[in-house]
Protein backbone atom coordinates (compact mmCIF):
# COMPACT_ATOMS: atom_id res chain seq x y z
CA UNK A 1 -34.60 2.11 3.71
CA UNK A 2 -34.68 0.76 7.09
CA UNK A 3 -32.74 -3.13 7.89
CA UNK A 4 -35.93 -4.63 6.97
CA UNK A 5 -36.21 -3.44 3.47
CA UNK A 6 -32.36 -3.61 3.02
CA UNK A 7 -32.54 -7.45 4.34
CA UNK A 8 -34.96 -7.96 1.55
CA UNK A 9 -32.94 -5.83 -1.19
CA UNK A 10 -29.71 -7.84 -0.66
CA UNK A 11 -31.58 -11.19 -0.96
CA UNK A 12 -33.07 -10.27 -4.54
CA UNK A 13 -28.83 -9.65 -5.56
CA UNK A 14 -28.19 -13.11 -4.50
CA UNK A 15 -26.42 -12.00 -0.89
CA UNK A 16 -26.52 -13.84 1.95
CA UNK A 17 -27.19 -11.75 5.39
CA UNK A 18 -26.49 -12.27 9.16
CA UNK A 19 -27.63 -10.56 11.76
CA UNK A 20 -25.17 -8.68 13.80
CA UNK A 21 -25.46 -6.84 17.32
CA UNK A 22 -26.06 -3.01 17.54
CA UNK A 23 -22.97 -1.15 17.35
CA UNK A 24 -20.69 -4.53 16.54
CA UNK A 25 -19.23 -6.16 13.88
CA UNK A 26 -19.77 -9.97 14.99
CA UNK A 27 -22.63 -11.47 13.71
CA UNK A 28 -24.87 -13.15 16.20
CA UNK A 29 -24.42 -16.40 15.26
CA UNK A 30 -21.55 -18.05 16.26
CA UNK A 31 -21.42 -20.97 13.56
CA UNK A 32 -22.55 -18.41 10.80
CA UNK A 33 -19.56 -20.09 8.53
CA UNK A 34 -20.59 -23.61 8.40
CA UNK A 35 -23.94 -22.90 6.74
CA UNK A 36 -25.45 -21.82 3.53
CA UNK A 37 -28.09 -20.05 4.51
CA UNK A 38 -28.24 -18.74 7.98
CA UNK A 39 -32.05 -18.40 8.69
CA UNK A 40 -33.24 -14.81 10.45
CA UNK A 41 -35.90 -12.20 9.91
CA UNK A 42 -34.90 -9.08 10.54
CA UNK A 43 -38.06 -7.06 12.24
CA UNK A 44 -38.39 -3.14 11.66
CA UNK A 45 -38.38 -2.34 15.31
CA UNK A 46 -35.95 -4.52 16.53
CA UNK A 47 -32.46 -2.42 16.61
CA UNK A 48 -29.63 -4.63 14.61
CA UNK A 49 -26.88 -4.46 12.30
CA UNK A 50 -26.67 -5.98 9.13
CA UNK A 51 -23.99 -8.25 7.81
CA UNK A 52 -23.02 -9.76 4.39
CA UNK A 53 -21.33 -12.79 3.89
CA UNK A 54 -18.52 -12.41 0.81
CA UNK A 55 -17.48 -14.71 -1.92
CA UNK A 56 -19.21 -18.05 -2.91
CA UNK A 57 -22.16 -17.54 -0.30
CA UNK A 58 -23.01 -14.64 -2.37
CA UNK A 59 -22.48 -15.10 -5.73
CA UNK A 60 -19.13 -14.23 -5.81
CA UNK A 61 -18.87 -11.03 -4.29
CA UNK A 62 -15.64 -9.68 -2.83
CA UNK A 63 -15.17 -6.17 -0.37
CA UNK A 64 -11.81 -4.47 -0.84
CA UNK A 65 -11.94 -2.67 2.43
CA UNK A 66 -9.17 0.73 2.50
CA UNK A 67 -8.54 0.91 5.98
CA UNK A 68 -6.38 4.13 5.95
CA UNK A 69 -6.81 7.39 4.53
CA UNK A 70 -4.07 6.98 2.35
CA UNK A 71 -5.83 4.14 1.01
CA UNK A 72 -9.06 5.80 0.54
CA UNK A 73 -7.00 8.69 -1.86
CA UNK A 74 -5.14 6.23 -4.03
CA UNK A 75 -7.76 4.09 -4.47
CA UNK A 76 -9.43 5.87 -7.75
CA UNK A 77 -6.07 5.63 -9.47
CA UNK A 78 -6.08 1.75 -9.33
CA UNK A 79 -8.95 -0.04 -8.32
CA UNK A 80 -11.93 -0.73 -11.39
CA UNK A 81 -14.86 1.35 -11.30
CA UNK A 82 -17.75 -0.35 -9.69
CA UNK A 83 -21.14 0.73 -9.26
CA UNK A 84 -21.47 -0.49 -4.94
CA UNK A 85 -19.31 1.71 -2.68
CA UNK A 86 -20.11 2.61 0.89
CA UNK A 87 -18.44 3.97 3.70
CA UNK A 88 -18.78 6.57 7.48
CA UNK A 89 -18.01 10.14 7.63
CA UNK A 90 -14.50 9.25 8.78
CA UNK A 91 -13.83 6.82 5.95
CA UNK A 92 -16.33 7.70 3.00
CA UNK A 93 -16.03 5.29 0.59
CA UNK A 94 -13.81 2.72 1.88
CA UNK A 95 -15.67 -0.33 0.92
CA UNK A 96 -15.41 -1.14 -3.04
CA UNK A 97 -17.60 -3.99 -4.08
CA UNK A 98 -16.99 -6.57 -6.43
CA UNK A 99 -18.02 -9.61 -8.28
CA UNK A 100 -15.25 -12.59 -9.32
CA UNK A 101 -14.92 -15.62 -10.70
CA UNK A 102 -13.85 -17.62 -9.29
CA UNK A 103 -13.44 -16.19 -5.88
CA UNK A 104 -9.64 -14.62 -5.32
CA UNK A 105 -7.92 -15.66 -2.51
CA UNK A 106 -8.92 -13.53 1.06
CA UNK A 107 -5.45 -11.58 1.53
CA UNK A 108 -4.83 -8.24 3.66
CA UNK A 109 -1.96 -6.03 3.50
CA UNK A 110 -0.14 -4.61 6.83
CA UNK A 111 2.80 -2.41 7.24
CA UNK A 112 5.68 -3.28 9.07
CA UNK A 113 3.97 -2.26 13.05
CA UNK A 114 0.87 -4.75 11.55
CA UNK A 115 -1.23 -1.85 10.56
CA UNK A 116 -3.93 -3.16 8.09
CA UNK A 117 -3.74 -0.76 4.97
CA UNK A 118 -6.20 -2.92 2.48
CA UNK A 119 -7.76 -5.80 3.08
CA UNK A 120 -9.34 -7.90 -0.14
CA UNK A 121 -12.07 -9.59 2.02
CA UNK A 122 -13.83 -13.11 0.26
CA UNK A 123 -14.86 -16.60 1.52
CA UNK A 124 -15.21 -17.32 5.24
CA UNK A 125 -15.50 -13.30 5.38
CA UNK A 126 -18.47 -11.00 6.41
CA UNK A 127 -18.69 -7.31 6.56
CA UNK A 128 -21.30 -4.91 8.04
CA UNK A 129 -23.08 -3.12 5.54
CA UNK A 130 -25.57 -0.24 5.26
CA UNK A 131 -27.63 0.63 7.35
CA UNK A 132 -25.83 -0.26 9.95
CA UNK A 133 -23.95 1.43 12.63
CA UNK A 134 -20.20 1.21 12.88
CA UNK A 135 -18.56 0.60 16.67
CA UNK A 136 -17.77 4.38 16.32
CA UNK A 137 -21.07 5.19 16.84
CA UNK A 138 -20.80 6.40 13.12
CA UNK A 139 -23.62 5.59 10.25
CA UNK A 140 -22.66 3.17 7.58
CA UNK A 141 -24.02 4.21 4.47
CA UNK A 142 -24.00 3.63 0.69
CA UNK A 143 -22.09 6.26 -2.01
CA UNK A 144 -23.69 4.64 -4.94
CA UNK A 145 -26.03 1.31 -4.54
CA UNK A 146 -25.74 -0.04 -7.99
CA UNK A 147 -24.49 -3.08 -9.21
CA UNK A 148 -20.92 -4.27 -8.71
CA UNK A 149 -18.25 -4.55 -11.39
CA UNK A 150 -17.63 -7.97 -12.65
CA UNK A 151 -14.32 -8.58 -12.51
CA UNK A 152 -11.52 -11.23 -13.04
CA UNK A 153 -9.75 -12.22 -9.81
CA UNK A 154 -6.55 -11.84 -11.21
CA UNK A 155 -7.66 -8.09 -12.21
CA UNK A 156 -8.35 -7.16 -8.96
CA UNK A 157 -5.48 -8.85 -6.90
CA UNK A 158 -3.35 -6.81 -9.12
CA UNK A 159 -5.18 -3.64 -8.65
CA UNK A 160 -5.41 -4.50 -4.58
CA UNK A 161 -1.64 -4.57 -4.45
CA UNK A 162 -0.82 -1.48 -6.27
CA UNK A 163 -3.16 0.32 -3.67
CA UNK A 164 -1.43 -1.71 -0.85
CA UNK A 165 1.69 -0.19 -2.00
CA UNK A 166 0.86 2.72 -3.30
CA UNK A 167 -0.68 3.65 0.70
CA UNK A 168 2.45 1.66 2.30
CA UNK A 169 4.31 4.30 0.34
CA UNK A 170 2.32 7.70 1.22
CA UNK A 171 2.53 6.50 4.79
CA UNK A 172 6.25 5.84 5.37
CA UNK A 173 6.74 8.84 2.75
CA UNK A 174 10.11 10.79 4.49
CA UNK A 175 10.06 14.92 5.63
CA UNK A 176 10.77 17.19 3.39
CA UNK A 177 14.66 17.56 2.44
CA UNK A 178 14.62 13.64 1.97
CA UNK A 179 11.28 13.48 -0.71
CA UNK A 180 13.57 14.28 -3.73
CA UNK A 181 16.16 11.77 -2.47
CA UNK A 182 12.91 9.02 -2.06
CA UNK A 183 11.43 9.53 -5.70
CA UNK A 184 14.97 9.02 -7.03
CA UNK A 185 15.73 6.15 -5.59
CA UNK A 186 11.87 4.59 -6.05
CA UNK A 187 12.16 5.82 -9.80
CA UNK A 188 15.66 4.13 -10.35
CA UNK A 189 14.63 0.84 -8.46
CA UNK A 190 10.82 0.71 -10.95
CA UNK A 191 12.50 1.56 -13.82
CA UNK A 192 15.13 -1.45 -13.20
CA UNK A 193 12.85 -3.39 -12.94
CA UNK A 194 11.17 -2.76 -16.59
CA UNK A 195 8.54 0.21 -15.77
CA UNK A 196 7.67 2.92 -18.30
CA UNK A 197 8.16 6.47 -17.31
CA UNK A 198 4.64 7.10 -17.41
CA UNK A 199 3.97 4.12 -15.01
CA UNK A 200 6.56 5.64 -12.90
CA UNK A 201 5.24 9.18 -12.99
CA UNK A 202 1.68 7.97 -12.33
CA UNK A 203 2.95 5.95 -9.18
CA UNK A 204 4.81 8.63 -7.58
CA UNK A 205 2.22 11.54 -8.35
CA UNK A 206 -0.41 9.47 -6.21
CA UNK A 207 1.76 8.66 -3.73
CA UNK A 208 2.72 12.23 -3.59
CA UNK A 209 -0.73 13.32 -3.14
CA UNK A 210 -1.86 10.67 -0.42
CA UNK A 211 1.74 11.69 1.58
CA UNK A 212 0.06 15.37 1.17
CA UNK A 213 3.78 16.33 -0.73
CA UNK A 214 3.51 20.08 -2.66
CA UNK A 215 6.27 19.76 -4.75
CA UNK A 216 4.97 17.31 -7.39
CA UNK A 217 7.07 19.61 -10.09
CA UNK A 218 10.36 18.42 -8.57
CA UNK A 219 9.51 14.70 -7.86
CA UNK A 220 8.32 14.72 -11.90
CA UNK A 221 11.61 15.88 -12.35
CA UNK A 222 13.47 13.45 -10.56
CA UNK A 223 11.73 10.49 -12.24
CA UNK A 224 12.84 12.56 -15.71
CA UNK A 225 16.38 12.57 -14.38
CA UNK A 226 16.49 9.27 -13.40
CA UNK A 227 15.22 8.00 -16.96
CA UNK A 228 18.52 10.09 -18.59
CA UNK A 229 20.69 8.72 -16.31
CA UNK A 230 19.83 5.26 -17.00
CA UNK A 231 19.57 5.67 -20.63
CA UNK A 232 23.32 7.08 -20.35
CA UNK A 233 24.70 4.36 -18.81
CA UNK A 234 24.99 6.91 -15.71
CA UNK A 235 24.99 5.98 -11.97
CA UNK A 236 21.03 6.08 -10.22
CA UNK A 237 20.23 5.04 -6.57
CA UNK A 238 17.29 2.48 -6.24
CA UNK A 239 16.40 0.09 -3.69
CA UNK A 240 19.10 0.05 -1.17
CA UNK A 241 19.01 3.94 -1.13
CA UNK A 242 15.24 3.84 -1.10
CA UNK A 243 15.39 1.22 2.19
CA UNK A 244 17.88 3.58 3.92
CA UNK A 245 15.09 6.26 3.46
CA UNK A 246 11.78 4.79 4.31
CA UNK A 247 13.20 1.51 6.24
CA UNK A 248 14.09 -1.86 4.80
CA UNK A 249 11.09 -3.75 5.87
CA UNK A 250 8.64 -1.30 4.35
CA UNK A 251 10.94 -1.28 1.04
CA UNK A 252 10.49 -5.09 0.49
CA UNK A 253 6.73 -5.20 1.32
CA UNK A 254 6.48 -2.47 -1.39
CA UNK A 255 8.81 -4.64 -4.14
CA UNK A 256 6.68 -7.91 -3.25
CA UNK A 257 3.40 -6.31 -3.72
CA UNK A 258 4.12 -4.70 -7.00
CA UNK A 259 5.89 -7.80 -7.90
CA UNK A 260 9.08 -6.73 -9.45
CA UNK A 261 11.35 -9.41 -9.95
CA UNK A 262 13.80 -10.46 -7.77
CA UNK A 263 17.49 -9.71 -7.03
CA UNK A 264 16.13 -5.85 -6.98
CA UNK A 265 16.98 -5.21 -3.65
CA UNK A 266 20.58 -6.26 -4.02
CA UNK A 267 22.90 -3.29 -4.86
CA UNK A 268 25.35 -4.45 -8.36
CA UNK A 269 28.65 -5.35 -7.47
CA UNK A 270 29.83 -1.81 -9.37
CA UNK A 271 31.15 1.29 -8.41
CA UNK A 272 27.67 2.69 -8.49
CA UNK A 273 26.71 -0.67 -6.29
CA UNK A 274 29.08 0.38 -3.83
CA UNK A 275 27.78 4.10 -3.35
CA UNK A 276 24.47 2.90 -2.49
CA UNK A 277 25.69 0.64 -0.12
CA UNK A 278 27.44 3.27 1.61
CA UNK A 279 24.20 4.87 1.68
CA UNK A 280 22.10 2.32 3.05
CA UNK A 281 24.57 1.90 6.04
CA UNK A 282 25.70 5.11 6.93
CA UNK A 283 24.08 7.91 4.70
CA UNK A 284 22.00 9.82 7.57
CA UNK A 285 25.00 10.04 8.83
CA UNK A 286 26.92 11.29 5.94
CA UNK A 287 26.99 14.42 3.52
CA UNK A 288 28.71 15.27 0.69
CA UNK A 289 28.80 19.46 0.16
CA UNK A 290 29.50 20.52 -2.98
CA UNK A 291 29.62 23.95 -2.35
CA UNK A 292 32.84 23.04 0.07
CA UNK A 293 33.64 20.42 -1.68
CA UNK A 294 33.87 18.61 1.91
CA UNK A 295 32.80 15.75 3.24
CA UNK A 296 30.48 16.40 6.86
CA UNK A 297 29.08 13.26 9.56
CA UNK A 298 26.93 13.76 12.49
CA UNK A 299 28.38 13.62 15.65
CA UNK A 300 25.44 13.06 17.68
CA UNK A 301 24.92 17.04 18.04
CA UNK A 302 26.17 18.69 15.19
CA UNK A 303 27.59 18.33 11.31
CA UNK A 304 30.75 18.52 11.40
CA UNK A 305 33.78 18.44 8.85
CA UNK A 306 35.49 15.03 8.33
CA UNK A 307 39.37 16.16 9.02
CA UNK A 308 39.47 12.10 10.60
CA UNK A 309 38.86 10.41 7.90
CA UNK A 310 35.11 9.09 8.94
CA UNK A 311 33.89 8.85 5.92
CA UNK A 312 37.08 6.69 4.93
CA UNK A 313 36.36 4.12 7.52
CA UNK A 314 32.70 3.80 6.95
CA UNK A 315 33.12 2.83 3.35
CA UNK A 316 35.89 0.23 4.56
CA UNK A 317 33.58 -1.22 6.66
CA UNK A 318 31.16 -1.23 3.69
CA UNK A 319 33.30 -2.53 1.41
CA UNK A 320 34.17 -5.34 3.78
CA UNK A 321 30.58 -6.63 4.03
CA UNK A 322 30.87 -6.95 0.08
CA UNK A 323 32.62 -10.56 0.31
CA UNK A 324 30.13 -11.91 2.63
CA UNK A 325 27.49 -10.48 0.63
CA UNK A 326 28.80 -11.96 -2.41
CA UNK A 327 29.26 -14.97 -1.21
CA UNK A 328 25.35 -15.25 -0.49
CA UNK A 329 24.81 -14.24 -3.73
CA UNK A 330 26.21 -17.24 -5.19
């Protein structure tokens, strides 16, 4: 169909359409917000683009947008099934359509440079839809033009965030040596916070797979270990350990948007507390070899062995910062 005949297809499903400029993304009229209807007839020679408006204008309808790869892969494993998706050749099927009532709240989810990883796009919104032609120079087209899944807003904000975090994950997911050191500490800090191993399991194995990791076998084994360990009463890393790995900024966003509860990213005033601390500060810096028995830092050029007591005075300093740290807990 050409923008004519898709014009006249999206008025009989209740959507409201805009015209938008060849090749752009901004529809043509300015005040295209502050009206119901926006009056235009689309002609079938006349070159244009074809926006939607989202949410009340058209009947409810909402456009989770994955802006990243990463998105695009973990999307299945959360977001409903619905019968509209559409998408380029660089980012096939990256627009998920929806209908809810009422309308959710228009949020989007960035990483810590301001990235935008997943947008949930509703009132005051528009996006460009097929057959138009993205900025790229790519075709926008549809992977299934059926009708969208009705939904409850509270459904898909849920399901929004776990792909916001899930992709925030696969993208700031470290090089190998650190991965099994990440799933432990990712595992310990989920499972605190009242997730089921197969939650946990399902989590990591699609972040695994968006992060393009080949050793699933050994991250399902360090979810397993971490589950014993708990059970036991035994010492497990979690959220301080996981923020040394993949950075403290991207560690929060991930605990806010799965909504765990708070006090998670404080370390317990234990023994086991204290380790993890150690290893939020200092632990690139710091290795334990069993084999030696021996403690090793970084100098700046090399490992080398600790025969000065490094290790001593980093987990001074550390245990210094306790007090304050306390105190703030208070």
């Amino acid at each position: 169909m050409n923008t004519l005949e898709y014009d006249y297809s999206y008025g009989a499903r209740g959507w409201s359409t805009l015209p938008v400029r060849p090749g752009q993304k901004v529809p043509l009229l300015p005040e295209w917000q502050l009206t119901n209807q926006v009056p235009f007839s689309f002609s079938e020679h006349e070159p244009m683009n074809i926006g939607v408006r989202l949410g009340s204008a058209s009947g409810g309808l909402v456009d989770v947008d994955l802006d990243q790869p990463e998105a695009i892969t973990v999307a299945d494993a959360f977001l409903p099934a619905t019968g509209s998706i559409f998408g380029r050749p660089s980012r096939p099927r990256s627009h998920r359509l929806y209908v809810a009532s009422p309308v959710p709240r228009h949020v989007g989810y960035k990483d810590t440079t301001g990235v935008m990883l997943v947008e949930m796009r509703t009132d005051k919104a528009q996006t460009v839809f097929p057959p138009s032609r993205h900025p790229s120079g790519e075709a926008i087209a549809w992977h299934r033009y059926e009708q969208p899944a009705l939904v409850s807003p509270q459904e898909l904000d849920a399901a929004t965030r776990m792909v916001a975090a899930a992709t925030l994950l696969a993208r700031a997911w470290p090089a190998p040596g650190s991965r099994h050191y990440a799933t432990l500490a990712l595992a310990g800090m989920l499972l605190r916070a009242d997730w089921g191993e197969e939650r946990v399991r399902e989590l990591v194995a699609v972040v695994v797979e968006a992060a393009q990791d080949d050793d699933l076998k050994d991250r399902h084994k360090a979810v397993s270990s971490t589950v014993n360990r708990l059970r036991q009463g035994l010492e497990a890393t979690g959220f301080p350990t996981l923020a040394s790995i993949i950075g403290h900024g991207t560690a929060s966003s991930v605990t806010e948007w799965l909504d765990l509860p708070a006090g998670l990213g404080r370390a317990p005033f234990t023994d086991a507390g204290n380790a993890e601390r150690l290893v939020a500060r200092h632990g690139q810096d710091l290795r334990y070899v069993t084999h030696y028995n021996e403690w090793y830092y970084w100098d700046e050029r090399r490992w080398r062995r600790d025969e000065i007591g490094i290790v001593l005075q980093r987990a001074k300093l550390t245990a210094r910062s306790i007090s304050s740290e306390s105190a703030d807990h208070v």
